[in-house]
N, C-alpha and C. Protein backbone atom coordinates (compact mmCIF):
# COMPACT_ATOMS: atom_id res chain seq x y z
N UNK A 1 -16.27 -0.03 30.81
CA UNK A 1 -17.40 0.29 29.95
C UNK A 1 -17.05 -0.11 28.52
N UNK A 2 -18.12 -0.48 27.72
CA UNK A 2 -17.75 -1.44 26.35
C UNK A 2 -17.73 0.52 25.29
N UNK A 3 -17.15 -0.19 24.27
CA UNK A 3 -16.50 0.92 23.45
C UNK A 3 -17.84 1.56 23.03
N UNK A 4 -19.05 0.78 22.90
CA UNK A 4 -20.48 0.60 21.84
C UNK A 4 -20.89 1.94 22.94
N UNK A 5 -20.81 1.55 24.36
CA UNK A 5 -20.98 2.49 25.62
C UNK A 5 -20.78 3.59 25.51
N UNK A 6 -19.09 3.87 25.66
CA UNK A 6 -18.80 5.27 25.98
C UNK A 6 -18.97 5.72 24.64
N UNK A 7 -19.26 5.34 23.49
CA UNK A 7 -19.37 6.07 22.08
C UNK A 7 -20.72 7.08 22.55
N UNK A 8 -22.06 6.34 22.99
CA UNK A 8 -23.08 6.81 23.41
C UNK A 8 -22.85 7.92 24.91
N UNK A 9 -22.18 7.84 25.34
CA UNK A 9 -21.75 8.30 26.50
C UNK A 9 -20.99 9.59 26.29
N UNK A 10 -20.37 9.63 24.66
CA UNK A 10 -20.24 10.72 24.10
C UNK A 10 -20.88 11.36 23.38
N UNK A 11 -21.62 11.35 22.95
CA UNK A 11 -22.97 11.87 22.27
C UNK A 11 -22.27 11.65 20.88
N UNK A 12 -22.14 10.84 20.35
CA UNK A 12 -20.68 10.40 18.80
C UNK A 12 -22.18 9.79 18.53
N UNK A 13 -22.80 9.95 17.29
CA UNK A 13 -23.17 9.13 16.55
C UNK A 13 -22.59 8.78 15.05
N UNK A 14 -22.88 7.20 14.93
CA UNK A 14 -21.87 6.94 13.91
C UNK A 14 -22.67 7.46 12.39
N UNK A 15 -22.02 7.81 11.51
CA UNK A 15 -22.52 7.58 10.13
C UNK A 15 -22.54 6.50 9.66
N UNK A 16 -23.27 6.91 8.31
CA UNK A 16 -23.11 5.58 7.47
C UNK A 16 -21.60 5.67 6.64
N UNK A 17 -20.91 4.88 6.70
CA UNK A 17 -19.80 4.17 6.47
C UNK A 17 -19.49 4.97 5.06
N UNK A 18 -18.71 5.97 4.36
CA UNK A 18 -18.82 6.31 3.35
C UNK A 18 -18.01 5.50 2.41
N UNK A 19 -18.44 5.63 0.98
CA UNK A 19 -17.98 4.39 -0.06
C UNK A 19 -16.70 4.90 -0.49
N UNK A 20 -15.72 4.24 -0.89
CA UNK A 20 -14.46 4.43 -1.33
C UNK A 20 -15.09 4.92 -2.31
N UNK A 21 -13.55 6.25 -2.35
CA UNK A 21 -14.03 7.05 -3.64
C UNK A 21 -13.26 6.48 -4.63
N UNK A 22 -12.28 5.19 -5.30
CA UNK A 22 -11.41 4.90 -6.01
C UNK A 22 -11.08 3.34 -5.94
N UNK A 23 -10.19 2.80 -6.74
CA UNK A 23 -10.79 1.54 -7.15
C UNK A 23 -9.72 0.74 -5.74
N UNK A 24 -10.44 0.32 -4.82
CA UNK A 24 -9.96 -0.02 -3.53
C UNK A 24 -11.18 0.09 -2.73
N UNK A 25 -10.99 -1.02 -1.36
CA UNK A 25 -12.21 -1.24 -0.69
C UNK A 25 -11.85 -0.99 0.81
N UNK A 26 -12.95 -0.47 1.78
CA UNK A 26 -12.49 0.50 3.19
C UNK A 26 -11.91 -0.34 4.01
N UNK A 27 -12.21 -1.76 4.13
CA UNK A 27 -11.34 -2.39 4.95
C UNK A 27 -11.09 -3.81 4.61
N UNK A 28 -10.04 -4.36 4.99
CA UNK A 28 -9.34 -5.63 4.24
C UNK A 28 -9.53 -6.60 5.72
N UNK A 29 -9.68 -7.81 6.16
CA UNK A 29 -9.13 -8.62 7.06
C UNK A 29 -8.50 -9.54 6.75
N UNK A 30 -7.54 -9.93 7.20
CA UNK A 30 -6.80 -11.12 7.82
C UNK A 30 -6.15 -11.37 8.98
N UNK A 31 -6.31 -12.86 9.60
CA UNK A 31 -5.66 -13.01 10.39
C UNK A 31 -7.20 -12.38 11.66
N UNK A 32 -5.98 -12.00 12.69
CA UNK A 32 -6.94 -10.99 13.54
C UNK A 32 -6.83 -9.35 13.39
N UNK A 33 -6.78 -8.93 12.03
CA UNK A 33 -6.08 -7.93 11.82
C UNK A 33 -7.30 -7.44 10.88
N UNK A 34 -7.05 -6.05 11.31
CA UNK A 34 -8.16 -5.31 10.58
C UNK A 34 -7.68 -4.18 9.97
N UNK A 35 -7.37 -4.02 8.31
CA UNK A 35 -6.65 -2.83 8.09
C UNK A 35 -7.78 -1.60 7.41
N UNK A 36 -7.69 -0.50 7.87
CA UNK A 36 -8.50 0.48 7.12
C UNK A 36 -8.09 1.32 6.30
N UNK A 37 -8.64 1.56 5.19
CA UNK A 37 -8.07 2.73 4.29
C UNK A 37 -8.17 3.88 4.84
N UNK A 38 -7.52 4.69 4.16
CA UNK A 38 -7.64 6.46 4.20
C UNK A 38 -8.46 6.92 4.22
N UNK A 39 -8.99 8.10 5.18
CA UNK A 39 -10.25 8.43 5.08
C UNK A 39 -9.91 10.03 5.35
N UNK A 40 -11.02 10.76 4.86
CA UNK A 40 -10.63 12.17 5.28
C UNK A 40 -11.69 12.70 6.06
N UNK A 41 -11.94 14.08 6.64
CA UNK A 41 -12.92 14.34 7.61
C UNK A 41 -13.94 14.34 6.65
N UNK A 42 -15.21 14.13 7.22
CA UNK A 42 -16.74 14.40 7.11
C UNK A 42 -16.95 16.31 6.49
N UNK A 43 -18.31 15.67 5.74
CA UNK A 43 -18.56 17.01 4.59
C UNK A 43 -18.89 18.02 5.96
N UNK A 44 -19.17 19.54 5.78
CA UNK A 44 -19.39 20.43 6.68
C UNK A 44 -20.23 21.00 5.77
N UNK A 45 -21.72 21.12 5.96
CA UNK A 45 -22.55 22.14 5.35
C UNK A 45 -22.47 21.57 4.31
N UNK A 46 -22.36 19.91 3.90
CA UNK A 46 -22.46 19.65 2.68
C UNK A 46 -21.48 19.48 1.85
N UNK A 47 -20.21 20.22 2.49
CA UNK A 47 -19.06 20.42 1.41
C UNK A 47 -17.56 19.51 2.19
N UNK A 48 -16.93 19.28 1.13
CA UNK A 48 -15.88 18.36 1.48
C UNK A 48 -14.62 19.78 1.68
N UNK A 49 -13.90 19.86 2.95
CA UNK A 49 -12.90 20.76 3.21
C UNK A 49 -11.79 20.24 2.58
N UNK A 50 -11.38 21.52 2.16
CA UNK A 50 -10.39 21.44 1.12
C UNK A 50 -9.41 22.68 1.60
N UNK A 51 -7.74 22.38 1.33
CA UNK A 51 -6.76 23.41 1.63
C UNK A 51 -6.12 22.58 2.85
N UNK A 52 -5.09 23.71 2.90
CA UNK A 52 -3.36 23.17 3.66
C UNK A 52 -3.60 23.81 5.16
N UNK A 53 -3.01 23.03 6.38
CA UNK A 53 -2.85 23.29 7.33
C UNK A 53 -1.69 24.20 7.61
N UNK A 54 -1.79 25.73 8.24
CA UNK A 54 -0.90 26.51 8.13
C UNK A 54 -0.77 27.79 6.95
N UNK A 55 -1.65 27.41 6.23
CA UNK A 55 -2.18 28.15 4.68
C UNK A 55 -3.79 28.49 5.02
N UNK A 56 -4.65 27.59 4.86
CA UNK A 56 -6.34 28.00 4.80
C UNK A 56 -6.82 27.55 6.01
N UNK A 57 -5.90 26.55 7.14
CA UNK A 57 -6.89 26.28 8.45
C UNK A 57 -5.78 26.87 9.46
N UNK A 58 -6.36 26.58 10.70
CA UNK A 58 -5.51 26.81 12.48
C UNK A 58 -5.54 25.47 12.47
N UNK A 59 -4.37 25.37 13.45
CA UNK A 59 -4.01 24.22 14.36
C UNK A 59 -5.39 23.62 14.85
N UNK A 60 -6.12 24.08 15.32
CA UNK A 60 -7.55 23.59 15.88
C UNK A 60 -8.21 23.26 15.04
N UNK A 61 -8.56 23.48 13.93
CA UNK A 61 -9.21 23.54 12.85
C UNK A 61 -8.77 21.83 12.50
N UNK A 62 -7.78 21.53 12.04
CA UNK A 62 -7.21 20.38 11.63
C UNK A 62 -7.29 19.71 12.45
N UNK A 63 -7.32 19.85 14.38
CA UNK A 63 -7.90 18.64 15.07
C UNK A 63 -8.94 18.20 14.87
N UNK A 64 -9.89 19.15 14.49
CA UNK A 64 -11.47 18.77 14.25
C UNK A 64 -11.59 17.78 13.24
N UNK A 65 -10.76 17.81 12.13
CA UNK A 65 -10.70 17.24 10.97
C UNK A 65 -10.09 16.21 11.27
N UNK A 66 -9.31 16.16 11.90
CA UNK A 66 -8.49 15.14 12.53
C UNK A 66 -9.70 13.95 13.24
N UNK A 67 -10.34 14.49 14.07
CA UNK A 67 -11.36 13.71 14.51
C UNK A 67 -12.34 13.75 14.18
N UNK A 68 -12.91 14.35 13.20
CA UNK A 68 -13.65 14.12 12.28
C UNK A 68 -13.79 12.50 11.33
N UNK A 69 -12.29 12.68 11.19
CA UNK A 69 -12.18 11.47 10.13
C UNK A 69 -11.79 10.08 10.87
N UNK A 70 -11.55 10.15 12.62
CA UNK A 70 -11.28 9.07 13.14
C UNK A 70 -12.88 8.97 13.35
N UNK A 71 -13.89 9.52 13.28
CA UNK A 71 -15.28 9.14 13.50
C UNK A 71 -15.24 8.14 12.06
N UNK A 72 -15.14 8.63 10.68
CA UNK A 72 -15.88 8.18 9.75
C UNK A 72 -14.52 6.53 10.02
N UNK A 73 -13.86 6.32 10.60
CA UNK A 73 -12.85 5.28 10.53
C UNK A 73 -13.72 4.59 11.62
N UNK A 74 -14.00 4.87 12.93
CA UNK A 74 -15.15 4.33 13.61
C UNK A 74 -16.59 3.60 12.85
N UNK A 75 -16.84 4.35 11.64
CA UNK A 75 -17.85 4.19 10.98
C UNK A 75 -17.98 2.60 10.14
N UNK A 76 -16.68 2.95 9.75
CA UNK A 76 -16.16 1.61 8.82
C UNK A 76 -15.46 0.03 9.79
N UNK A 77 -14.77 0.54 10.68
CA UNK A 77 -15.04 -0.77 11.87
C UNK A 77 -16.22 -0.95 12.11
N UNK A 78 -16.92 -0.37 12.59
CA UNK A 78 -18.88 -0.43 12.78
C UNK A 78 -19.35 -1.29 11.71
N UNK A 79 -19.03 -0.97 10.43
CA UNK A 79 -19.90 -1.39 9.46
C UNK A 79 -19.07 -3.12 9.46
N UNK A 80 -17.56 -3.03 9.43
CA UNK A 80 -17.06 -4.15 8.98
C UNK A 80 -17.45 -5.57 10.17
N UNK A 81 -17.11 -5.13 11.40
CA UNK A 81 -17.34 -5.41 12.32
C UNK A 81 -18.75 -6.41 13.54
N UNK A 82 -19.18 -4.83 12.59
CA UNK A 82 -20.82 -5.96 13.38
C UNK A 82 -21.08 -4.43 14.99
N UNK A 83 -19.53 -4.27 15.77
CA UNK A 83 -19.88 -3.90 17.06
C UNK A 83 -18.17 -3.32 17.37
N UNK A 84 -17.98 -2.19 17.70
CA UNK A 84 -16.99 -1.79 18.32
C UNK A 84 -16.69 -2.65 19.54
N UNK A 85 -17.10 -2.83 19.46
CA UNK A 85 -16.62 -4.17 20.94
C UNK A 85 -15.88 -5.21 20.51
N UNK A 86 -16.02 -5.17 19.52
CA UNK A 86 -14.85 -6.23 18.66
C UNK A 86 -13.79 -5.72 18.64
N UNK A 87 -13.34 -5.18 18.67
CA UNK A 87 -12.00 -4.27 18.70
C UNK A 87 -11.19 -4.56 19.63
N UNK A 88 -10.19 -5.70 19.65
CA UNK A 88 -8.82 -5.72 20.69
C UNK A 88 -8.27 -4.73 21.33
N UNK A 89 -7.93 -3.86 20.07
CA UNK A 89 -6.87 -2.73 20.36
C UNK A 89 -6.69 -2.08 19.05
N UNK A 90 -6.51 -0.89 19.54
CA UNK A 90 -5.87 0.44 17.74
C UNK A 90 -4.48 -0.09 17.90
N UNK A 91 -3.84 -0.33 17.15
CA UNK A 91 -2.77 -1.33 16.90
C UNK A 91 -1.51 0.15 16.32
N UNK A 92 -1.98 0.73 14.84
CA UNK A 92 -1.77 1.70 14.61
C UNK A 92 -2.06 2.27 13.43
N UNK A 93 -1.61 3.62 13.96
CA UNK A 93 -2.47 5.31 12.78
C UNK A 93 -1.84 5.92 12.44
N UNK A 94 -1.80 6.01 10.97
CA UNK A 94 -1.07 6.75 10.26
C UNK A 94 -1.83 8.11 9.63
N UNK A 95 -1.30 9.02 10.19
CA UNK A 95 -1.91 10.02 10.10
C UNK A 95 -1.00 11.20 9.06
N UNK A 96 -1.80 11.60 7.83
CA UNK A 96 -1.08 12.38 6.95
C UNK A 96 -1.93 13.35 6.72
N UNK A 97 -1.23 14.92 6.80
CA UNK A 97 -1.88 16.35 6.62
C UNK A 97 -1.04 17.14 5.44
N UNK A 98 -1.92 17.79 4.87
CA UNK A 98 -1.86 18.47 3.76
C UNK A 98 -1.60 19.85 4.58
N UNK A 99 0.08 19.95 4.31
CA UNK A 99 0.36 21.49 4.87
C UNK A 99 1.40 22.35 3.89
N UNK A 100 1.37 23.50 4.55
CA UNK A 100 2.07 24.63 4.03
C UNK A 100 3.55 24.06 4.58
N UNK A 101 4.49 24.40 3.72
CA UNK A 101 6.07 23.67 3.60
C UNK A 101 6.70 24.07 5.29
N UNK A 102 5.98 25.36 5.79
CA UNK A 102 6.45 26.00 7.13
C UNK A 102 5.84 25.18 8.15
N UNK A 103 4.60 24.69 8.10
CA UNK A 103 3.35 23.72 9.14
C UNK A 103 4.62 22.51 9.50
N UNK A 104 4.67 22.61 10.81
CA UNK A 104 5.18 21.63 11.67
C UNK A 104 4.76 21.03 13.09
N UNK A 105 3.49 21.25 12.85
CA UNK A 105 2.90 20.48 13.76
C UNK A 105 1.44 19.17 13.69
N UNK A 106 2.01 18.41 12.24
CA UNK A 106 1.67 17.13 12.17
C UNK A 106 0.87 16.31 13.48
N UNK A 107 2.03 16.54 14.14
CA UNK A 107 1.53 15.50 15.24
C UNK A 107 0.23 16.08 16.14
N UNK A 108 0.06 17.70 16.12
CA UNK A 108 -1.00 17.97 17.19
C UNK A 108 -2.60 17.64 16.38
N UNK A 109 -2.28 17.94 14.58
CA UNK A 109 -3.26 17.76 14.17
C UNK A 109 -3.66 16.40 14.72
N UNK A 110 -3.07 15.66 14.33
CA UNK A 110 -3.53 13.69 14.14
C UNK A 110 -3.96 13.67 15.58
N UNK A 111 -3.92 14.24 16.79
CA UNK A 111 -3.97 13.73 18.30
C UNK A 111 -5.93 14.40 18.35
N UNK A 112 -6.20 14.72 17.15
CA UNK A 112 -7.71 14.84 17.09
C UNK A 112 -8.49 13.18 17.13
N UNK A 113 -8.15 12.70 16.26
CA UNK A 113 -8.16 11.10 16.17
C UNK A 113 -7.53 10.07 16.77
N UNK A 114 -6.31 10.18 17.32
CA UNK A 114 -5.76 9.37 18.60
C UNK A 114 -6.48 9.65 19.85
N UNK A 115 -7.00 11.07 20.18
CA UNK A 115 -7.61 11.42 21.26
C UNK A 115 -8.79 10.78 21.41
N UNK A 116 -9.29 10.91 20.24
CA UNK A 116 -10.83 10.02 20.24
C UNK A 116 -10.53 8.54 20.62
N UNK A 117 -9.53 8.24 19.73
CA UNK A 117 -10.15 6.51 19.78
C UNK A 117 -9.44 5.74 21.60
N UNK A 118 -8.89 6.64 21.87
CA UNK A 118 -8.62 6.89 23.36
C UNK A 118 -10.20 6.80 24.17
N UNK A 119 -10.39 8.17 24.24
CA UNK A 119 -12.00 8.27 24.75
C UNK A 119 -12.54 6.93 24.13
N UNK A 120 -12.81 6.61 23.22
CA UNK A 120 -13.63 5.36 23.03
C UNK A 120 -13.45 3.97 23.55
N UNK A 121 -12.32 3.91 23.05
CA UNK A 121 -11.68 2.83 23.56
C UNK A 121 -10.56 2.19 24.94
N UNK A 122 -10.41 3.35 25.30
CA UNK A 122 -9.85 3.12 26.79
C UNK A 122 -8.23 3.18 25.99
N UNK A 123 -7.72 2.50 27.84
CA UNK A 123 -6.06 1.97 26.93
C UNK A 123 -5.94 1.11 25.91
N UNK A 124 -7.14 0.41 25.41
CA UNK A 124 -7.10 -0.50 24.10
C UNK A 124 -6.99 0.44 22.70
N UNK A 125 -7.39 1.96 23.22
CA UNK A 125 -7.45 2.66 21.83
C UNK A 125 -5.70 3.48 22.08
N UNK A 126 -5.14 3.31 22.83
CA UNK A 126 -3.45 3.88 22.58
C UNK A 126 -3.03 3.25 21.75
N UNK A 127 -1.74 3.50 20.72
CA UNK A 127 -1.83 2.73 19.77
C UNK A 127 -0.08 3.70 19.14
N UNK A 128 0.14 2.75 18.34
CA UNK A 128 1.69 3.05 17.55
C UNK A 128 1.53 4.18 16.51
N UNK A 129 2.20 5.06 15.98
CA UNK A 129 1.82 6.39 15.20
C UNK A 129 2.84 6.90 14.54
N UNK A 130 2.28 7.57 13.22
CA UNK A 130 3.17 8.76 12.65
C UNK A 130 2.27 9.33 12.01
N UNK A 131 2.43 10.62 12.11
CA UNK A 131 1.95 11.46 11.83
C UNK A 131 2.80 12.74 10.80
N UNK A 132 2.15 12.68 9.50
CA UNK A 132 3.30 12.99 8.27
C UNK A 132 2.87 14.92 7.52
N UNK A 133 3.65 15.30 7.25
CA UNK A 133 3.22 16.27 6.25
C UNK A 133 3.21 15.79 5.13
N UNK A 134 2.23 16.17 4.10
CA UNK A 134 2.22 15.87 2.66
C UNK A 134 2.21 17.26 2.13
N UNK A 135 2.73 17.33 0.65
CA UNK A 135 2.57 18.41 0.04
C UNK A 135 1.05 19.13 -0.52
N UNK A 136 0.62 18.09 -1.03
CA UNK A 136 -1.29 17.83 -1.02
C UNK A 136 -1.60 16.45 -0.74
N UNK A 137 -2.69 15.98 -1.08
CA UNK A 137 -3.45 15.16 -0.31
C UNK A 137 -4.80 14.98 -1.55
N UNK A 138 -5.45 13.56 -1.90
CA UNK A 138 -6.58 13.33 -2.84
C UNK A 138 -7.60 14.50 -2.56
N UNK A 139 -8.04 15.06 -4.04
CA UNK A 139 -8.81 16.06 -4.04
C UNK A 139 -8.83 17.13 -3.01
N UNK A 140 -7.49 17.39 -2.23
CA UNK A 140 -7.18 18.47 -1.83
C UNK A 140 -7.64 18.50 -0.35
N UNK A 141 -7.96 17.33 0.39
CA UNK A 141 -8.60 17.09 1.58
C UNK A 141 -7.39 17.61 2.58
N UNK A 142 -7.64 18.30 4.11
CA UNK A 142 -6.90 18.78 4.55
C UNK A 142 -5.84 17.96 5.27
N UNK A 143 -6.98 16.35 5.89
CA UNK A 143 -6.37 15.26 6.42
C UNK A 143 -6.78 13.93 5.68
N UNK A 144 -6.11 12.91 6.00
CA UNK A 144 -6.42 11.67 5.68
C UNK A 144 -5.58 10.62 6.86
N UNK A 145 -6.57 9.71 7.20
CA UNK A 145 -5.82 8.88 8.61
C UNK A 145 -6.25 7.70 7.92
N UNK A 146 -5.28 6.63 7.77
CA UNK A 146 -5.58 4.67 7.96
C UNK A 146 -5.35 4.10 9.30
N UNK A 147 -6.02 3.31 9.54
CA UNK A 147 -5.62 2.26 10.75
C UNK A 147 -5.49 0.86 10.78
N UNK A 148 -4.53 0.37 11.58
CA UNK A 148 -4.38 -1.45 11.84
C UNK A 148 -5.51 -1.49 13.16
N UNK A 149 -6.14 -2.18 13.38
CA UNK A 149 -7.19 -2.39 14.72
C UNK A 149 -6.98 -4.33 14.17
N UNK A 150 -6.87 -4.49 15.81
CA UNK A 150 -6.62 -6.34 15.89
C UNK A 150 -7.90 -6.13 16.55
N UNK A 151 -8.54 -7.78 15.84
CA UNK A 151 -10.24 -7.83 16.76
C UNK A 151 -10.18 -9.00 17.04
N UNK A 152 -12.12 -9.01 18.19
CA UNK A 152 -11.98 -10.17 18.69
C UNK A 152 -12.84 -11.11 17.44
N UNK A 153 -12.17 -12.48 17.57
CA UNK A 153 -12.99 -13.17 16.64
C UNK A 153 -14.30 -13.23 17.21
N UNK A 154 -15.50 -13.33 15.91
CA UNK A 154 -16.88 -13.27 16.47
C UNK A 154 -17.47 -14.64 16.69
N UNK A 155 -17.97 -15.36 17.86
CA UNK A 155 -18.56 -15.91 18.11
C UNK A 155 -18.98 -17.11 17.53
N UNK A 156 -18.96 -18.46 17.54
CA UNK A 156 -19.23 -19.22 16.07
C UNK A 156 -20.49 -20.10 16.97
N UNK A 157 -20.90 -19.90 16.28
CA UNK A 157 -22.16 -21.61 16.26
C UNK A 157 -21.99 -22.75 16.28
N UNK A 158 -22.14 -23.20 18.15
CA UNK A 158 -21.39 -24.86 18.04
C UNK A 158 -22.82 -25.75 18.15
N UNK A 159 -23.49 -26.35 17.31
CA UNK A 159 -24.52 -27.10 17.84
C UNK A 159 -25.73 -26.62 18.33
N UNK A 160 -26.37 -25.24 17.71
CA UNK A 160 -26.99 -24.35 18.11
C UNK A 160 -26.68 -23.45 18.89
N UNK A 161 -25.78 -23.77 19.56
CA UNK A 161 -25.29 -22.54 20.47
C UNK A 161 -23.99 -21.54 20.01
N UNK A 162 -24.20 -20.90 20.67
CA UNK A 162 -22.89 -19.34 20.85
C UNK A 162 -21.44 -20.13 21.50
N UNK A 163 -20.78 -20.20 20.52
CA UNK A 163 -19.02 -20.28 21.59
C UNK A 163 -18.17 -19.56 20.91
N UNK A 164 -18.01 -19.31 22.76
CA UNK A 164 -16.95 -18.41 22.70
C UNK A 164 -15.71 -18.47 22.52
N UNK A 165 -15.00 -18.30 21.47
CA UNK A 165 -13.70 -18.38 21.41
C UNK A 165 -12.45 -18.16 22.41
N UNK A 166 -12.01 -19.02 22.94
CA UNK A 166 -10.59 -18.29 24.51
C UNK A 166 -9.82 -17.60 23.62
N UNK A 167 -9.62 -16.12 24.98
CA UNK A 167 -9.06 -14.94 24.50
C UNK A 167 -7.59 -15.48 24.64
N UNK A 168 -6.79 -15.13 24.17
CA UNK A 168 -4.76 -15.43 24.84
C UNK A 168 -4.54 -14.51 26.01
């Protein structure tokens, strides 16, 4: 099933792509390489969550956020992209949480957003990882995740027609 599929198949609808808040742009290409900036989870009730994992949230709490913000990273492949179906493979995610000096469980937060792009993407969304404590985090956000995603090149126009580029 294509990624565009099971997204719908999860009831995930995408947002609109939110604008970098700082002087830097959401995603860069080269090559077959697709790099994404930092992103943090989606507003709740309007408001941007703020505070330390282990201090102001639960372990659960920060998966949500966790996959929260692999949606708005979905959002920005979407936008850059054209089609999640472009997407080779999650290559890899760097996943950094804003915790209390005692919080040592980094890694369960970030598996909110590895889990997803799993569900979405099949074994193309497994992917290479670290998952970090920070002391804080921009404007106090609880998470922030970047990603490498390799894509497929899109389609070129030979003579009026569609060709397809051979995959390796």
């Amino acid at each position: 099933m294509s990624a565009e599929k099971r997204l719908k198949a999860l009831g995930i609808a995408l947002p609109e792509a939110s604008a970098p808040v700082a002087s830097y742009v959401n995603a860069v290409r080269t090559g077959n390489l697709l790099y994404l900036a930092g992103k943090g989870p989606q507003l709740i009730d309007g408001k941007r969550p703020l505070g330390k994992l282990g201090r102001d949230y639960t372990l659960e709490q920060g998966y949500a956020f966790a996959r929260s913000t692999g949606i708005e990273l979905l959002a920005v492949m979407k936008k850059e992209l054209g089609s999640l179906d472009r997407v080779a493979r999650v290559v890899k995610v760097l996943g950094m949480v804003n915790a209390a000096p005692d919080f040592t469980d980094q890694p369960r937060v970030i598996n909110g957003c590895s889990d997803l792009f799993v569900e979405v993407f099949g074994d193309k969304g497994r992917h290479a990882r670290s998952a970090v404590g920070m002391g804080s985090l921009p404007m106090g956000i609880p998470v922030e995740i970047e990603a490498i995603v390799e894509i497929v090149p899109a389609p070129r126009k030979v003579a009026g027609k569609a060709h397809k580029p051979k995959r390796r």
